[in-house]
Protein backbone atom coordinates (compact mmCIF):
# COMPACT_ATOMS: atom_id res chain seq x y z
CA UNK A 1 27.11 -17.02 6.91
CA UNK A 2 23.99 -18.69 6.93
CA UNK A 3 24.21 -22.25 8.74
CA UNK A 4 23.22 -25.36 6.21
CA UNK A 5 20.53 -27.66 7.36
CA UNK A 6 21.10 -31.43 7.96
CA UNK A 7 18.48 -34.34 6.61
CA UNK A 8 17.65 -34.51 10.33
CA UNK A 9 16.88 -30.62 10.78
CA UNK A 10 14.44 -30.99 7.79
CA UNK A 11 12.58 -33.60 9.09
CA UNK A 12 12.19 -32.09 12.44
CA UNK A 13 10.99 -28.62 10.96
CA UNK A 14 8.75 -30.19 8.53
CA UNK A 15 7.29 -32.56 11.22
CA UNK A 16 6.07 -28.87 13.17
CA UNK A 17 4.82 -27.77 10.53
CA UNK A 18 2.52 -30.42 10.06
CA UNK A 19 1.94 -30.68 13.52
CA UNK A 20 0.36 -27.04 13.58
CA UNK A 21 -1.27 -27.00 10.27
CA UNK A 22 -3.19 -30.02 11.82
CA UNK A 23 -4.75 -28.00 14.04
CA UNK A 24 -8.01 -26.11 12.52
CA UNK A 25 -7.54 -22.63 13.88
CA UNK A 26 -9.92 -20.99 12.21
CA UNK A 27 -10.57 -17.22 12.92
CA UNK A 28 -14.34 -15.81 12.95
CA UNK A 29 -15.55 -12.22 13.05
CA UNK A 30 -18.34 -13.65 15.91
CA UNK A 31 -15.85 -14.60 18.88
CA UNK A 32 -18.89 -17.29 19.98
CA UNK A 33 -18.00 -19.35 16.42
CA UNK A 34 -14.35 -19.75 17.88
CA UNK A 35 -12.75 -23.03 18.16
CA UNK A 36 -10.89 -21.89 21.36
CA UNK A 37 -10.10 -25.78 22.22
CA UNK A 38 -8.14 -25.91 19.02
CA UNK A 39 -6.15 -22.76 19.83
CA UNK A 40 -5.36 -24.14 23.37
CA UNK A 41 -3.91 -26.50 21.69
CA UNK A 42 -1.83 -24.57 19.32
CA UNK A 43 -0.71 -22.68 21.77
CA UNK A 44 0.35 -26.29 23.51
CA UNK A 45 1.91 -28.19 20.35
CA UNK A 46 3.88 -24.80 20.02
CA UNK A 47 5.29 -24.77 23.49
CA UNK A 48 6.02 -28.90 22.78
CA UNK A 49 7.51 -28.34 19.10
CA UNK A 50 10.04 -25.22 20.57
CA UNK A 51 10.43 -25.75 24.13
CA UNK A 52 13.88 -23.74 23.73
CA UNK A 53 11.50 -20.87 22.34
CA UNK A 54 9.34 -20.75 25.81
CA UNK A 55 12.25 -21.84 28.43
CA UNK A 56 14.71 -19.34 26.96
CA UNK A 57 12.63 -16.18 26.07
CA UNK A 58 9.78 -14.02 27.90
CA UNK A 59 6.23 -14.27 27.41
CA UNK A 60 3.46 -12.02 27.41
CA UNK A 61 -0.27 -13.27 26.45
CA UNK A 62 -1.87 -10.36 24.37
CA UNK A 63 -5.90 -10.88 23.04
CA UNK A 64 -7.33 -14.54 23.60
CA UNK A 65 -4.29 -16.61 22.14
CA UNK A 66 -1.71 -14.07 21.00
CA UNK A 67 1.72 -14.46 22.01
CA UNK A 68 4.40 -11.89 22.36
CA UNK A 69 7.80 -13.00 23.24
CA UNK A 70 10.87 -11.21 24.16
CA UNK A 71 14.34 -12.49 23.19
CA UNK A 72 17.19 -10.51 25.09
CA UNK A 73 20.30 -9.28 22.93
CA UNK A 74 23.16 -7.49 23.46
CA UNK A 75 21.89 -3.75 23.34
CA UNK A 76 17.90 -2.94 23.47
CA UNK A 77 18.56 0.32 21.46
CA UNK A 78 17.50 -1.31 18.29
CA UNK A 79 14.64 -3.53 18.54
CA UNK A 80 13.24 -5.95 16.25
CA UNK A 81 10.04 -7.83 15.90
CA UNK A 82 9.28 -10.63 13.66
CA UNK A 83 5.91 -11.17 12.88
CA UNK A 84 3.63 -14.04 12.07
CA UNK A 85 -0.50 -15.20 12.96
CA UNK A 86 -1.48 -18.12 14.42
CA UNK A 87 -5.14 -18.09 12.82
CA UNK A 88 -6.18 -19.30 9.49
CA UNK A 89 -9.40 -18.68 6.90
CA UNK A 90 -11.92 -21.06 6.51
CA UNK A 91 -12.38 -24.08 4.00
CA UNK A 92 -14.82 -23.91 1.51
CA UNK A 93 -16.33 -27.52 2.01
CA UNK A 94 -16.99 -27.82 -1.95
CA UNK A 95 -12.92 -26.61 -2.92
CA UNK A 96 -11.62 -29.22 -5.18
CA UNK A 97 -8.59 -30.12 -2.71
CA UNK A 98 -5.82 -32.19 -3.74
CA UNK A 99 -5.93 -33.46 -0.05
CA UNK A 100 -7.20 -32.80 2.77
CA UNK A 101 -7.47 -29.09 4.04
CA UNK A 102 -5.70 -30.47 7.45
CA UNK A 103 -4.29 -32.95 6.68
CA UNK A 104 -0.73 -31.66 6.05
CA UNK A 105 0.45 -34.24 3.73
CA UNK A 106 3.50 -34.22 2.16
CA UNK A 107 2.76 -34.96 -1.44
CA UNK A 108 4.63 -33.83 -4.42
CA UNK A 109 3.89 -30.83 -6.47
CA UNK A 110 5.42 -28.90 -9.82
CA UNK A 111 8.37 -27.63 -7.61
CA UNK A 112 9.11 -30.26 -5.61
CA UNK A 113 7.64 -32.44 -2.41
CA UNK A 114 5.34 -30.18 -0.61
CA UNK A 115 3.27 -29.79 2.65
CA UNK A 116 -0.51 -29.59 1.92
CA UNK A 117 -2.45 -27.73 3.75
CA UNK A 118 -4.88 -24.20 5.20
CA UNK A 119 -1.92 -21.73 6.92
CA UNK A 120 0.64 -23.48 4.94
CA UNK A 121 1.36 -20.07 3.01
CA UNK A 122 -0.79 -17.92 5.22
CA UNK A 123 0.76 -18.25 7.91
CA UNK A 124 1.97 -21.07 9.96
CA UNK A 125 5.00 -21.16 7.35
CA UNK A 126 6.13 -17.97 8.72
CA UNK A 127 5.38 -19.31 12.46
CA UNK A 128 7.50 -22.11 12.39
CA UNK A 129 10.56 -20.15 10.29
CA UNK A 130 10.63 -17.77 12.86
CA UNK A 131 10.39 -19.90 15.71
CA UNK A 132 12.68 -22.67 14.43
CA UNK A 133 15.41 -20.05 13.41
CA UNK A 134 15.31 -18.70 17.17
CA UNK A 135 15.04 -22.50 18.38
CA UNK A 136 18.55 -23.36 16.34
CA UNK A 137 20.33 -20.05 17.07
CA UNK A 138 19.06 -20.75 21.02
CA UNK A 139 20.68 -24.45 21.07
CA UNK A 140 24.06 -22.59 19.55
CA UNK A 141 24.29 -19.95 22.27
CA UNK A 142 23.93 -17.15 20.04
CA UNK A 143 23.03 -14.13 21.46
CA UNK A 144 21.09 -11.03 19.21
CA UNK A 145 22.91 -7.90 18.52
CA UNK A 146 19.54 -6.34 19.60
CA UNK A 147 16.57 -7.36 21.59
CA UNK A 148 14.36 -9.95 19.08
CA UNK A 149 10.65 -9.99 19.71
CA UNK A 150 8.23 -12.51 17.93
CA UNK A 151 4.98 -11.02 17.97
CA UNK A 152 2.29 -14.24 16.93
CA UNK A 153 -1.58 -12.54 16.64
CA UNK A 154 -4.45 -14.59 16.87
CA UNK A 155 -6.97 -12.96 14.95
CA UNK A 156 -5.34 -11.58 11.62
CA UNK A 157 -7.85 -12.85 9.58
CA UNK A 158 -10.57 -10.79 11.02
CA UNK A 159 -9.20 -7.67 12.06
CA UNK A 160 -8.83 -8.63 15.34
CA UNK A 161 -7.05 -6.93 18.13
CA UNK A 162 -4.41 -9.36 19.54
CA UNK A 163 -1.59 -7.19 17.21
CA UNK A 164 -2.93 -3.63 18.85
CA UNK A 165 -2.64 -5.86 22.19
CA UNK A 166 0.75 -6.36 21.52
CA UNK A 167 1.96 -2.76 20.09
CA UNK A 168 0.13 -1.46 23.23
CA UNK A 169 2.44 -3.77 25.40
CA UNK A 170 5.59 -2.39 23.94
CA UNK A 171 4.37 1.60 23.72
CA UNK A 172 4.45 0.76 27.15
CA UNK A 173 7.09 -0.53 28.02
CA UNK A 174 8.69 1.90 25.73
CA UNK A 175 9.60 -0.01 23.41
CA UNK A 176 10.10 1.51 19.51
CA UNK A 177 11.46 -1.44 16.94
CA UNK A 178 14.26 -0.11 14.83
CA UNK A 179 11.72 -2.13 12.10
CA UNK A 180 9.18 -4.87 11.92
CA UNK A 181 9.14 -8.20 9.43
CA UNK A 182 5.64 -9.42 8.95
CA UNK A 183 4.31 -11.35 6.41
CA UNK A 184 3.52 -10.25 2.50
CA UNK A 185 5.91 -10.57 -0.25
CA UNK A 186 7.85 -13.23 -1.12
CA UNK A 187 10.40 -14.82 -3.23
CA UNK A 188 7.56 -14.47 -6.28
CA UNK A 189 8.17 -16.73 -9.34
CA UNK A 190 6.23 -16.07 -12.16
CA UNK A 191 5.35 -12.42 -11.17
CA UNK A 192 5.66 -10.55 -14.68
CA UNK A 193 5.12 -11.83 -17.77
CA UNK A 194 8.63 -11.86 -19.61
CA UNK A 195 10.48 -11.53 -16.70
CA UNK A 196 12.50 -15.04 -15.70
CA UNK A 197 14.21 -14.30 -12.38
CA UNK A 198 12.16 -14.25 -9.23
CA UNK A 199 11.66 -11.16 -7.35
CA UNK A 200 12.05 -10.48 -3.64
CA UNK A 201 9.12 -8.49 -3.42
CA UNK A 202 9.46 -6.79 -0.23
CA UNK A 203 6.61 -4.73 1.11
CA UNK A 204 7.14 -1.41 2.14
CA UNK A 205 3.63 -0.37 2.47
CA UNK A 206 0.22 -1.77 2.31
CA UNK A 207 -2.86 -0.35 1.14
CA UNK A 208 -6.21 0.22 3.43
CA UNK A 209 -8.45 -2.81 3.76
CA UNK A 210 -12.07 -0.84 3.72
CA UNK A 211 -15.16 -2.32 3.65
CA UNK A 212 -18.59 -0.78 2.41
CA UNK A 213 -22.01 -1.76 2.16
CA UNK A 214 -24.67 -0.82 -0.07
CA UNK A 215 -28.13 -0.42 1.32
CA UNK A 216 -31.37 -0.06 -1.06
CA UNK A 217 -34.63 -0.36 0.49
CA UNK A 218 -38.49 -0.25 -0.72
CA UNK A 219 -41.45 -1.72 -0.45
CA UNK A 220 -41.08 -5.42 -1.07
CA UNK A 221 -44.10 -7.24 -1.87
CA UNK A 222 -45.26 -10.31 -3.84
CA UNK A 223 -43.47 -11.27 -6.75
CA UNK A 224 -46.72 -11.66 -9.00
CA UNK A 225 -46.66 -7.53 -9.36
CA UNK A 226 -43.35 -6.78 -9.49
CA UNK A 227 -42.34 -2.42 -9.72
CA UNK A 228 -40.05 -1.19 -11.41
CA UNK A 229 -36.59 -0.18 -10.33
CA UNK A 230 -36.81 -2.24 -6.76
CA UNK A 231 -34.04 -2.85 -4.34
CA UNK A 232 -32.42 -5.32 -5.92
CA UNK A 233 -32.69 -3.93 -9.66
CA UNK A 234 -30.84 -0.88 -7.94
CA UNK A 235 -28.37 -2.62 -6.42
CA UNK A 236 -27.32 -4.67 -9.13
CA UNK A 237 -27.17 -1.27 -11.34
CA UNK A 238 -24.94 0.20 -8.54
CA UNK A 239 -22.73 -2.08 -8.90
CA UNK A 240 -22.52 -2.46 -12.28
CA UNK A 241 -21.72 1.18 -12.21
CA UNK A 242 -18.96 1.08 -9.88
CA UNK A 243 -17.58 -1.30 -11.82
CA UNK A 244 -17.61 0.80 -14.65
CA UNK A 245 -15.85 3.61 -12.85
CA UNK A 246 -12.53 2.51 -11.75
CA UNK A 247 -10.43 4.54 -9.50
CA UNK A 248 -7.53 7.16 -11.68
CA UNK A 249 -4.64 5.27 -11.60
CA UNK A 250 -1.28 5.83 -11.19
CA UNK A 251 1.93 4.71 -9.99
CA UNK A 252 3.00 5.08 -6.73
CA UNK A 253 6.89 5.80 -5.73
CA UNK A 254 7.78 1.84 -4.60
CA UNK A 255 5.94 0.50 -7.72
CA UNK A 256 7.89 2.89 -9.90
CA UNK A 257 11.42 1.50 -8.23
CA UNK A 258 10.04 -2.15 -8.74
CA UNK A 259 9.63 -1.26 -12.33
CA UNK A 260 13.20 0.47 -12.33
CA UNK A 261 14.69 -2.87 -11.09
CA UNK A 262 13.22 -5.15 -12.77
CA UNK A 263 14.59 -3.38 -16.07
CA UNK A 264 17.24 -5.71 -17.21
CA UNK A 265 15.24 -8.70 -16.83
CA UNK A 266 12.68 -7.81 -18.90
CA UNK A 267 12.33 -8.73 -22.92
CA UNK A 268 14.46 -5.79 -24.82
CA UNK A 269 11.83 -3.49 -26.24
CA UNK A 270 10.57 -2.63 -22.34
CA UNK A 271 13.65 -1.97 -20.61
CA UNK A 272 14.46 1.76 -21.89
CA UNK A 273 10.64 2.01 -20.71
CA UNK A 274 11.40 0.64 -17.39
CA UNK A 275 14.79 1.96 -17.01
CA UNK A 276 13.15 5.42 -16.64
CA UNK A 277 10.41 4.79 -15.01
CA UNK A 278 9.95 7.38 -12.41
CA UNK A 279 10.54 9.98 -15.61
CA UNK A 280 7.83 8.77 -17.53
CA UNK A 281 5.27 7.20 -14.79
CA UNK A 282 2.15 7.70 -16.64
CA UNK A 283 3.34 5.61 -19.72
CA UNK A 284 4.19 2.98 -17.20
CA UNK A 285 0.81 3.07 -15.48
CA UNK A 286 -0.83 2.28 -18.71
CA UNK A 287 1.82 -0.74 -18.91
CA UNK A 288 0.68 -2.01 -15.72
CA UNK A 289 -3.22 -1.47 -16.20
CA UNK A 290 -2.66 -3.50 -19.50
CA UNK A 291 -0.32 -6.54 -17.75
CA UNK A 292 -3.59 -7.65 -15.91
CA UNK A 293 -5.73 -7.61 -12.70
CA UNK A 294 -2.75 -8.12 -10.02
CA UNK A 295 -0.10 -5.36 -12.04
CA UNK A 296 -3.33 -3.16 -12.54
CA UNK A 297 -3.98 -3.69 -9.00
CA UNK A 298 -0.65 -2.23 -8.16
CA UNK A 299 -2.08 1.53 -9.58
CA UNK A 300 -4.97 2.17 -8.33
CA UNK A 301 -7.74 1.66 -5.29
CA UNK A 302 -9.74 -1.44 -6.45
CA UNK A 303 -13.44 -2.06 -5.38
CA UNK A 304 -14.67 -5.77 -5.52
CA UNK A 305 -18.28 -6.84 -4.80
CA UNK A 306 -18.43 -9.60 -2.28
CA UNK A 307 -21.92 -9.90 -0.84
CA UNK A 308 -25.08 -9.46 -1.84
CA UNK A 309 -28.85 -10.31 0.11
CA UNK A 310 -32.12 -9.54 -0.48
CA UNK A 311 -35.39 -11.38 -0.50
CA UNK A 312 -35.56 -14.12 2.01
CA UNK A 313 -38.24 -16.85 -0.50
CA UNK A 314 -37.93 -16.29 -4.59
CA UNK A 315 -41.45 -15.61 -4.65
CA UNK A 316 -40.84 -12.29 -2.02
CA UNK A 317 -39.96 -9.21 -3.54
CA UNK A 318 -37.20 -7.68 -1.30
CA UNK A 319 -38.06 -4.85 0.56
CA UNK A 320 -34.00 -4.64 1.42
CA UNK A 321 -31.28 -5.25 -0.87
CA UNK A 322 -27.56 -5.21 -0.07
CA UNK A 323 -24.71 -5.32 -1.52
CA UNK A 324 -20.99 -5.78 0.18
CA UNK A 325 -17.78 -3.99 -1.27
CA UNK A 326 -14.28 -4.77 -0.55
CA UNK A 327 -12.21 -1.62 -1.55
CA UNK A 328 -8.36 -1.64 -1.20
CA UNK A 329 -7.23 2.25 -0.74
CA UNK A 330 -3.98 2.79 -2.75
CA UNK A 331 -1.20 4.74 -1.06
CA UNK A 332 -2.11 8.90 -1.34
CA UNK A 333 -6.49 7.90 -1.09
CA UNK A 334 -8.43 8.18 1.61
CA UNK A 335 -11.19 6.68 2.66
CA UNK A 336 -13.67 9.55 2.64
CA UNK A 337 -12.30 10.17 -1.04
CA UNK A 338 -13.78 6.32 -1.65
CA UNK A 339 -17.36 6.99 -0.19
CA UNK A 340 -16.86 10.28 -2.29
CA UNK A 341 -16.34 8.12 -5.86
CA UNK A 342 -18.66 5.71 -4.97
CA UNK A 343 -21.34 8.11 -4.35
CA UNK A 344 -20.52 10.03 -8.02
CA UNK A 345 -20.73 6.96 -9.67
CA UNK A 346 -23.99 4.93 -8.33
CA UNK A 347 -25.44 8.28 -9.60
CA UNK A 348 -28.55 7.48 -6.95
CA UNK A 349 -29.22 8.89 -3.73
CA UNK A 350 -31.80 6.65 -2.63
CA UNK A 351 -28.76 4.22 -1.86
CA UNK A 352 -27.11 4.53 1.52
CA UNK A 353 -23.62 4.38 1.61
CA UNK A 354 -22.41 2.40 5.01
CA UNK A 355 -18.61 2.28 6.15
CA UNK A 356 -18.49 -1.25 7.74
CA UNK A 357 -15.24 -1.10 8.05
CA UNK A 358 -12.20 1.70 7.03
CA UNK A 359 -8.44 1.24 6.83
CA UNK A 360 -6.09 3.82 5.64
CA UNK A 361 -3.02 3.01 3.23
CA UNK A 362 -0.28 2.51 5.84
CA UNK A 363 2.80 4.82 6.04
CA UNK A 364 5.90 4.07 3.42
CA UNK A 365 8.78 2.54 5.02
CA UNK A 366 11.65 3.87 3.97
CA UNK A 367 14.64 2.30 1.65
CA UNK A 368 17.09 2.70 4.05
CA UNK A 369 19.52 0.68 6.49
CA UNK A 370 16.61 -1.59 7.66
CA UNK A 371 15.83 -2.23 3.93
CA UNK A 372 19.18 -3.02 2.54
CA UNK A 373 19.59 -5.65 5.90
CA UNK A 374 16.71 -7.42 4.76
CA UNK A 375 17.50 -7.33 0.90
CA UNK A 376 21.14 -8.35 1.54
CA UNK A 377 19.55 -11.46 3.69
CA UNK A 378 17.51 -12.08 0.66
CA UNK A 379 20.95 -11.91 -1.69
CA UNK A 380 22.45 -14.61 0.40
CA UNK A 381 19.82 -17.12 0.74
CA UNK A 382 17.92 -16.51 -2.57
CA UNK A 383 20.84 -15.40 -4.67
CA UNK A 384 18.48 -15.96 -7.96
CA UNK A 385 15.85 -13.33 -7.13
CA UNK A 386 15.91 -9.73 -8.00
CA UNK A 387 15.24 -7.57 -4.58
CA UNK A 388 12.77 -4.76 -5.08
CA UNK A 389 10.12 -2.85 -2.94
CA UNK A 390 5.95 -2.88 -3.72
CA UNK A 391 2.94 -1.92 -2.47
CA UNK A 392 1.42 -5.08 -0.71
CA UNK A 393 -2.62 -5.39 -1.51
CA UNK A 394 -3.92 -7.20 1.24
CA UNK A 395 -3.57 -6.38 5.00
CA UNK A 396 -1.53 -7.78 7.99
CA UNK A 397 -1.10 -7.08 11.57
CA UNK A 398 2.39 -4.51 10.85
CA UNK A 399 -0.21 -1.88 9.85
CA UNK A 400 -0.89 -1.44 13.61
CA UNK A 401 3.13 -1.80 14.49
CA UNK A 402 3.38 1.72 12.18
CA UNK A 403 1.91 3.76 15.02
CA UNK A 404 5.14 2.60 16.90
CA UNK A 405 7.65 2.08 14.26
CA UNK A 406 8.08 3.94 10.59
CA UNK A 407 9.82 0.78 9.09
CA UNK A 408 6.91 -1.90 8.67
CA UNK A 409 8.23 -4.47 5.83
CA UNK A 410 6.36 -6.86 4.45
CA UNK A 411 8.11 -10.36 3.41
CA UNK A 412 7.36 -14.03 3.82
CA UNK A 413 10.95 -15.57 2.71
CA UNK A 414 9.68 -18.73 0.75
CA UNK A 415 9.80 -19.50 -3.31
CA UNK A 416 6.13 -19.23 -4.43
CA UNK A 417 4.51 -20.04 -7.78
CA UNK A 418 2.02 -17.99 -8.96
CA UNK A 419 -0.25 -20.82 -8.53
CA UNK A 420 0.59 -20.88 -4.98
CA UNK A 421 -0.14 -17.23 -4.40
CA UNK A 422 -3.21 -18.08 -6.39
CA UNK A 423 -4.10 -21.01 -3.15
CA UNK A 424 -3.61 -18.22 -0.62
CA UNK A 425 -7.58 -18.10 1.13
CA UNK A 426 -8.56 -20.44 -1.72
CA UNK A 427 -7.89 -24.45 -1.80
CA UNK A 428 -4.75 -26.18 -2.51
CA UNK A 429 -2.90 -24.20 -0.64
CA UNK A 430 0.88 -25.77 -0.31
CA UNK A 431 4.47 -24.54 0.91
CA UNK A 432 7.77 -26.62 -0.76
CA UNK A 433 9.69 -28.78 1.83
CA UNK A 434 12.56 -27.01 0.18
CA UNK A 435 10.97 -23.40 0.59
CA UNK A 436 10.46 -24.21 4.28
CA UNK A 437 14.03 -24.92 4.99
CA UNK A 438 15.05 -21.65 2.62
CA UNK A 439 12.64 -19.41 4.77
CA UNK A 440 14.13 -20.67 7.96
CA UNK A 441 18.23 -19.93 7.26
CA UNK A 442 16.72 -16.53 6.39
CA UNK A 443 14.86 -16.05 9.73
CA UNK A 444 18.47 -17.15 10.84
CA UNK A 445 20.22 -14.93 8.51
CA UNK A 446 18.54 -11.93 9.38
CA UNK A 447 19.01 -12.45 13.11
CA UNK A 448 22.56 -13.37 12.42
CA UNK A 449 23.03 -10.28 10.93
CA UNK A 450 21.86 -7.62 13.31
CA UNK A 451 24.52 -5.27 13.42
CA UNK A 452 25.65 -3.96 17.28
C-alpha cells in the first residue's frame, strides 16, 4: 500500500518545488539565448534538494543539462524509466499573472492552496514526484523489483536532443524498458461536459508535432501603388482556406475505448451511444467534432496558424510574406499526406510549401500488463477517477523512447482543472499542494508495485 505523507513530508516536498520553479530555465530554439547559469544551477539545487537521489543511484550527463540516472533493482529484465524535463516555456511579459511567473508562491486557488508558478504543471511537478518518491523509498531501503531509470531532458520544449541522448545511452548499453512514464494526461477534472468523475487520461500515443511554413513572394514596392493579389493578400487567403478545409475526421481505436468507458458517467440519453462506440464510430466522431475544439481535436489532424511576417515599415509593400503552421498529425496520417491537403486546399501554386519541421504520430502502446500496472496505481491513489486511454495532442520526449520500447504512456499523476490545463504554456500556471503530495505516493506506488 501506498505510504501516507506526514505535515513534515509536505513541507519538505513543497519547499523543492519552489526551490526549482525559482529557477528560470527557460528553453530556446537558438542554444546562444540559453540561460546555461540558471541550469547549472538546477542541476545544483537538484543534487542539494535529493542528495539520496545522486549518492544512491548512477549518473550519466546526456545533451547540455540532461540527466539520466540509473536505480539498481532486483532483476534488470524489466526496465523502467520515468520521465520528466527540466526546461520550461517562456513568459509572456504582458500575461495577466496572479503572481509572479517565478515566484512560486503558495497562494490559494478554487481547489485548494497552490504553488504558483512557469513548470509548475509542465514539468517540474513531475521532476520533483519522481525524484521525491525515489528519495523516500531510498531512506526506507526499498529496493525495485526491476532496474528504475529517471530520464530528466533539458530541452523538451524545443525539440531538443538531450531525450535521443539518453535513448542512445541505453540502445547501448542494451537496455529495452519493459515501458516508459512520461508526462501527458492526468487526473483531468472537468474533461467532458456532463461527465462528473475525473478521468485518468492515460496516453497511449501522441500525435506528430509538424511544423510548416508558407512562403509567398513578389515584387514588393511602395505602398502608394499597391497590385493586386500581393504576398500578403495571398497568404492571408491561404490561410483562410486551410482553415476552411479541415482534415476528415474520425475516431481513432484509444479515443473510441475512452468513449466506451466513460459510458456510465455520462447524462442517460448518451450512454447506449457510448456504450457501443467502436460499433458505431462515425456517429461518435460527429459527437466529438460537436463537444468543442479539444474533443474535436481528439479526431482529426488540426492545423493552427502561428506566425505570420511580411513588410518590414507599413508604408513597404512586402516583397515576402510568410505564414507559420502548427499541424498536429492524428494517429494513421502522415506527414507527406499533410503537405498533400495543404497543397489541395491553398488552391495556388505560386505558394511554396516548406517542412520546418515533421513528426510522425508515435506508435500505440498497447493495453496490456504495463497498462493495467499503471491504471491499478491510478485506482489506489485516485480512487474517484475513471481510468481510460487517449490520444495525447501535444509532444514529449517518450516519442523518441518508442524506437526502444513499444509501451510509451503518457501520464502526469496530479488533479487538474480545466483551467489549469488551460495555464499550461500560458500564465497562471499552478499545481495544488494537495495534487503534489497525490502525484508523489503514485510515483511511489508505481515503483512499489513492480512485480519480480
Amino acid at each position: 500500500m501506498a505510504a501516507t505523507t506526514s505535515a513534515t513530508d509536505l513541507d519538505r516536498v513543497v519547499g523543492k518545488l519552489q526551490a526549482l520553479v525559482r529557477i528560470p530555465t527557460v528553453s530556446d530554439r537558438d542554444p546562444a539565448r540559453v540561460d546555461t547559469d540558471a541550469f547549472d544551477r538546477l542541476l545544483a539545487e537538484l543534487e542539494a534538494q535529493f542528495p539520496r537521489v545522486h549518492a544512491g543511484l548512477e549518473l550519466t550527463r546526456v545533451g547540455t543539462h540532461g540527466l539520466l540516472f540509473r536505480w539498481p533493482g532486483a532483476s534488470d529484465a524489466r526496465p523502467v524509466v520515468l520521465m520528466a524535463h527540466l526546461d520550461v516555456v517562456p513568459i509572456d511579459a504582458d500575461a495577466p499573472w496572479q503572481h509572479p511567473p517565478f515566484g512560486a508562491e503558495i497562494a490559494d486557488s478554487p481547489t485548494g492552496p497552490a504553488i504558483w508558478g512557469r513548470g509548475t504543471l509542465d514539468d517540474k511537478g513531475c521532476v520533483v514526484g519522481i525524484c521525491e518518491a525515489v528519495e523516500l523509498l531510498l531512506e526506507a531501503g526499498h529496493v525495485p523489483a526491476q532496474d528504475v531509470w529517471l530520464s530528466f531532458g533539458c530541452d523538451e520544449e524545443v525539440s531538443g536532443t538531450a531525450a535521443r541522448a539518453a535513448v542512445d545511452h541505453l540502445r547501448a548499453a542494451g537496455v529495452r524498458p519493459w515501458f516508459v512514464v512520461d508526462e501527458g494526461g492526468a487526473i483531468a477534472h472537468e474533461a467532458f461536459p456532463g461527465v462528473k468523475p475525473p478521468l485518468g487520461v492515460i496516453g497511449v500515443t501522441e500525435k506528430g508535432t509538424t511544423s510548416v511554413e508558407l512562403v509567398a513572394e513578389g515584387r514588393g514596392g511602395h505602398a502608394s501603388t499597391p497590385a493586386r493579389n500581393g504576398p500578403t493578400a495571398r497568404i492571408a487567403r491561404a490561410i483562410l482556406r486551410v482553415e476552411k478545409s479541415p482534415f476528415p475526421a474520425s475516431a481513432p481505436a484509444p479515443t473510441l475505448e475512452l468513449m466506451r468507458r466513460i459510458a456510465p458517467h455520462v447524462p442517460l440519453p448518451l450512454r447506449p451511444l457510448l456504450s457501443r462506440a467502436d460499433r458505431i464510430a462515425p456517429a461518435v466522431t460527429r459527437a466529438l467534432l460537436a463537444a468543442g475544439p479539444e474533443a474535436a481535436a481528439m479526431t482529426r489532424t488540426t492545423v493552427a496558424a502561428t506566425t505570420l511576417s511580411g513588410s518590414p515599415a507599413l508604408n513597404v509593400i512586402a516583397s515576402t510574406a510568410k505564414a507559420g503552421l502548427n499541424v498536429r498529425v492524428m494517429v494513421g496520417d502522415t506527414v507527406a499526406g499533410v503537405v498533400d491537403h495543404l497543397r489541395a486546399a491553398i488552391k495556388d501554386d505560386s505558394i511554396r510549401i516548406d517542412v520546418v519541421e515533421s513528426g510522425e504520430p508515435s506508435p500505440v502502446s498497447p493495453m496490456d500488463d504495463a497498462f493495467r500496472l499503471i491504471e491499478s496505481c491510478i485506482g489506489e491513489v485516485f480512487a474517484d477517477a475513471v481510468p481510460t486511454p487517449y490520444v495525447m495532442m501535444a509532444a514529449t520526449d517518450s516519442r523518441h523512447f518508442t524506437e526502444i520500447c513499444e509501451r510509451a504512456y503518457r501520464f502526469a499523476p496530479f488533479r487538474m482543472t480545466k483551467a489549469q490545463r488551460q495555464a499550461i504554456h500560458s500564465y497562471d500556471e499552478h499545481l495544488g499542494v494537495s495534487a503534489l503530495v497525490d502525484g508523489v505516493r503514485w510515483y511511489r506506488t508505481l515503483i512499489e508495485r513492480l512485480p519480480a
